[in-house]
C-alpha atoms as a PDB file:
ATOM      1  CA  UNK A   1     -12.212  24.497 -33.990  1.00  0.00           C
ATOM      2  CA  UNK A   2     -10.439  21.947 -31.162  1.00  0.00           C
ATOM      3  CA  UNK A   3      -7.408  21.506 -33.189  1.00  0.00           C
ATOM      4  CA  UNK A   4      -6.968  24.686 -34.255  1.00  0.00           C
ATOM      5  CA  UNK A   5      -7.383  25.906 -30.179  1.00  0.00           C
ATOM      6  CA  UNK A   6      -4.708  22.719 -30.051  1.00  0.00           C
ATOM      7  CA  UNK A   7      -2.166  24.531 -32.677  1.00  0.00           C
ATOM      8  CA  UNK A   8      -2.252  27.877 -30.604  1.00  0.00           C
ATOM      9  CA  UNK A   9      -1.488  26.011 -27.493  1.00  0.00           C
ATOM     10  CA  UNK A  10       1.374  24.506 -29.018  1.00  0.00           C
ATOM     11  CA  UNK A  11       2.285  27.760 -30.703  1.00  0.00           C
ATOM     12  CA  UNK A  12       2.171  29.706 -27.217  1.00  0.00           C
ATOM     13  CA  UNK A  13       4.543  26.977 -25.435  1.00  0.00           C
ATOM     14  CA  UNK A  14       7.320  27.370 -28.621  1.00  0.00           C
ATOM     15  CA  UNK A  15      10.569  28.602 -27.756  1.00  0.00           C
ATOM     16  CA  UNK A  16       9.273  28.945 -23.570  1.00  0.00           C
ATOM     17  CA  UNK A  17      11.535  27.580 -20.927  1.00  0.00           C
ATOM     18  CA  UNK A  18       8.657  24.856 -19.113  1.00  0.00           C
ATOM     19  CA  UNK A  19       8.379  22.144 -16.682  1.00  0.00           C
ATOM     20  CA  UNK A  20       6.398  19.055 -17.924  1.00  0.00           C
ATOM     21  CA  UNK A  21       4.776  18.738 -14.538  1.00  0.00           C
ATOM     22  CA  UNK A  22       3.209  22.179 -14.738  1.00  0.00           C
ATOM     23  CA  UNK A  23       1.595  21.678 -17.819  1.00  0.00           C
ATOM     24  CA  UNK A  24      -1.453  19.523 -17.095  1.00  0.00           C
ATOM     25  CA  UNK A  25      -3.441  19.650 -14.213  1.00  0.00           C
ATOM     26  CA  UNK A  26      -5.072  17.192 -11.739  1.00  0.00           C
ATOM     27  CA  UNK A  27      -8.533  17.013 -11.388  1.00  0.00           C
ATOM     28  CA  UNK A  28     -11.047  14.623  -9.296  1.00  0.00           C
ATOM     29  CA  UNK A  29     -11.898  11.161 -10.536  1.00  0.00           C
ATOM     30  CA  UNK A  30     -10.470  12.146 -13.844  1.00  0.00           C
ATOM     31  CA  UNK A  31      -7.575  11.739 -16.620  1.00  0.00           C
ATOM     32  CA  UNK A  32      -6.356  14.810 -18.066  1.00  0.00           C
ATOM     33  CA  UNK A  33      -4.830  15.534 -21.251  1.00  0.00           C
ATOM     34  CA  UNK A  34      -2.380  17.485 -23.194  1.00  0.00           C
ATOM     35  CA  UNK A  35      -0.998  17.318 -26.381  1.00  0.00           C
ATOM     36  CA  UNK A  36       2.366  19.349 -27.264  1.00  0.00           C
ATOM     37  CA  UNK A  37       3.305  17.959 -29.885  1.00  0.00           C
ATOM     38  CA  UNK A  38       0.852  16.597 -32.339  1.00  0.00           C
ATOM     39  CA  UNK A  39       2.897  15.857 -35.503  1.00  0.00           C
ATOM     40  CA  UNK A  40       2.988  12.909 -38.746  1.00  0.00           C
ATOM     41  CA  UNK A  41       6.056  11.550 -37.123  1.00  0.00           C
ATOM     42  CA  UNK A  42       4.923  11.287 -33.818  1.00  0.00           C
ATOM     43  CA  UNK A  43       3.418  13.086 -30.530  1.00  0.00           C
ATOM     44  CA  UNK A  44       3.934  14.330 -27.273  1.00  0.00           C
ATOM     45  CA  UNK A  45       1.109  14.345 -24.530  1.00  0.00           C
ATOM     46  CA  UNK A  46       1.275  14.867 -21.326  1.00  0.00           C
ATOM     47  CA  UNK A  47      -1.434  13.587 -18.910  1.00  0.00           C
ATOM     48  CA  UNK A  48      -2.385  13.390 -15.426  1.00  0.00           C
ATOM     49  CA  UNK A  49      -4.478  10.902 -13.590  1.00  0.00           C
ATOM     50  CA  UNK A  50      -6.176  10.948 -10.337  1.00  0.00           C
ATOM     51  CA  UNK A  51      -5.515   8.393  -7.541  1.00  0.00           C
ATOM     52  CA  UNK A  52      -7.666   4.910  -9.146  1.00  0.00           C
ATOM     53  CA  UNK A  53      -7.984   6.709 -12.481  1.00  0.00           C
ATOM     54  CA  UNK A  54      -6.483   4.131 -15.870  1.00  0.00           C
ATOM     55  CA  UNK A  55      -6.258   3.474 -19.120  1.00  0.00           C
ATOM     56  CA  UNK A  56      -8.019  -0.395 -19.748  1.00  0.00           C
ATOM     57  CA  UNK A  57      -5.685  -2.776 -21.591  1.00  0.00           C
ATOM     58  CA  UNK A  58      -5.127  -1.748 -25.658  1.00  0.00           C
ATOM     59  CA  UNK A  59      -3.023  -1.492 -27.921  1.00  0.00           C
ATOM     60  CA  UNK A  60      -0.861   1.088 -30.490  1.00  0.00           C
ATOM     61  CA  UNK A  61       0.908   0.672 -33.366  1.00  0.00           C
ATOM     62  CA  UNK A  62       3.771   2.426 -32.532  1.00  0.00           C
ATOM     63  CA  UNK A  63       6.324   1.810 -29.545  1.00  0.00           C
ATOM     64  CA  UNK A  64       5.456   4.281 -27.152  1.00  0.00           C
ATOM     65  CA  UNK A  65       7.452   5.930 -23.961  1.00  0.00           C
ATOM     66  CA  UNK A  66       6.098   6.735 -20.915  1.00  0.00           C
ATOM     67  CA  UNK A  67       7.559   9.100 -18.198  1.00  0.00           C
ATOM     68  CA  UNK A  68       6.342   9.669 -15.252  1.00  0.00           C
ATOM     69  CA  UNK A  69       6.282  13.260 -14.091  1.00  0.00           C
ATOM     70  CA  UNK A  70       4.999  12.902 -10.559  1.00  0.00           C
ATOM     71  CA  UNK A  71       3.405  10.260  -8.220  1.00  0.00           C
ATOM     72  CA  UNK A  72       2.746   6.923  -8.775  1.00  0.00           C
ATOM     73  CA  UNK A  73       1.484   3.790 -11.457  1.00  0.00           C
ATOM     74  CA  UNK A  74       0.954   0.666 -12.406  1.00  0.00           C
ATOM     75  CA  UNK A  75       2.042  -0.188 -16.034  1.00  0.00           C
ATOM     76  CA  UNK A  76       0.788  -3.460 -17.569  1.00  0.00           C
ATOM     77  CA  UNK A  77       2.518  -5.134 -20.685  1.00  0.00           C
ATOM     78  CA  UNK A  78       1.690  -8.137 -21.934  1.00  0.00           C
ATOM     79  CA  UNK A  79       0.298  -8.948 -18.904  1.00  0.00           C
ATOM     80  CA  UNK A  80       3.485  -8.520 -16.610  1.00  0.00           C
ATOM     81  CA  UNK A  81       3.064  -5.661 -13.976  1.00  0.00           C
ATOM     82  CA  UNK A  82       5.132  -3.002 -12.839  1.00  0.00           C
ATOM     83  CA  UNK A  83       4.960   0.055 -10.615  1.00  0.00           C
ATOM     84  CA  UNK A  84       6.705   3.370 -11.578  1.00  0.00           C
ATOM     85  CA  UNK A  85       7.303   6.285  -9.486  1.00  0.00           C
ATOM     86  CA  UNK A  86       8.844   9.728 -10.020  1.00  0.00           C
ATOM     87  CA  UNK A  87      11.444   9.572 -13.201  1.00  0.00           C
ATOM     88  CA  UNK A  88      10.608   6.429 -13.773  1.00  0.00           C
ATOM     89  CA  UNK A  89      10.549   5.164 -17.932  1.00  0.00           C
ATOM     90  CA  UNK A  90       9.451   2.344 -19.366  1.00  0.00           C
ATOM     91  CA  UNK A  91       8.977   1.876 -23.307  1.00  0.00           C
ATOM     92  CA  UNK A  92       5.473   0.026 -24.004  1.00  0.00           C
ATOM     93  CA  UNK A  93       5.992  -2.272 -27.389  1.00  0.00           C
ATOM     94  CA  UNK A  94       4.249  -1.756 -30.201  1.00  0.00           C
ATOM     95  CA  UNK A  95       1.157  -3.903 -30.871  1.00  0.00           C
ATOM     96  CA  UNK A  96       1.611  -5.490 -27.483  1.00  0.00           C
ATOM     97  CA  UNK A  97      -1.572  -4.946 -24.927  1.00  0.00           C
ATOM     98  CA  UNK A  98      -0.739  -2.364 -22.125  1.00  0.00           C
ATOM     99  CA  UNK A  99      -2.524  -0.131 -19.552  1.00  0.00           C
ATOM    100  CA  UNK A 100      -1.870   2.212 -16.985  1.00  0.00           C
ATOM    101  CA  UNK A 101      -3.734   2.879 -13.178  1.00  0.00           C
ATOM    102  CA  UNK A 102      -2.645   5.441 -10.567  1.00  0.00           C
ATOM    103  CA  UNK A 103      -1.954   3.786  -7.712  1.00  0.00           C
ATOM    104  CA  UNK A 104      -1.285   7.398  -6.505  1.00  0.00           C
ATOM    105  CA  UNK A 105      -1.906  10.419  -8.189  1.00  0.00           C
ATOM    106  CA  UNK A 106       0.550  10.699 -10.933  1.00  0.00           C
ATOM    107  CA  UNK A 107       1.485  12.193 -14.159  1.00  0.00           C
ATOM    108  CA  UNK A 108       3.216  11.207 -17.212  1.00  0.00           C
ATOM    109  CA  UNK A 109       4.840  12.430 -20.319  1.00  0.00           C
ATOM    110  CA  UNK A 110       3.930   9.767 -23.564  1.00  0.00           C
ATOM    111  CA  UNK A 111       6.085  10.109 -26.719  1.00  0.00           C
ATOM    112  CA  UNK A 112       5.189   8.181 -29.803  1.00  0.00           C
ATOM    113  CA  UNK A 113       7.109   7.796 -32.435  1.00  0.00           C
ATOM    114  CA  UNK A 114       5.524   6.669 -35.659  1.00  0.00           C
ATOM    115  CA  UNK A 115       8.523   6.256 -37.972  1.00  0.00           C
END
């Protein structure tokens, strides 16, 4: 029943004129999640993290991009730190440990591509 309610979502946002940023709310002490695109080749969530909020240290198979949409975050790779604001990108490597913290507020788009 949750992926179908996922399909319609993604149905409903097909051909629409959107802002990332709109698309996933903020809520208190949480993470927030959206997918868009949820396909074999790859996917498309967006997500939005409130100020202290993270993602502990893992890893993917796949390279995957992050965007940030709004606000503010550390990004971890491989143990090296970095803070990205506002239109900020950075490309974590596959198999390499990573994670994520707001250091503000923020929200990001995450594409994976698994081809």
């Amino acid at each position: 029943m949750r992926h179908e309610k996922r399909q319609k979502d993604t149905v409903d946002l097909l051909g629409q004129v959107l802002k990332p940023v709109d698309l996933v709310g903020y809520q208190e002490d949480s993470i927030v999640s959206r997918t868009v695109i949820d396909k074999d080749a790859g996917t498309l969530t967006l997500f939005a993290f409130d100020e202290g909020q993270g993602l502990s240290e893992h890893t993917a198979p796949f390279d995957a991009l992050v965007y940030i949409l709004d606000g503010e975050a550390e990004v971890t790779i491989s143990g090296k730190s970095t803070n990205l604001k506002e239109g900020g990108i950075v490309i974590m490597p596959a198999n390499q440990p990573h994670a994520l913290r707001a250091i503000k507020r923020f929200k990001m788009m995450l594409i994976m591509i698994k081809s």
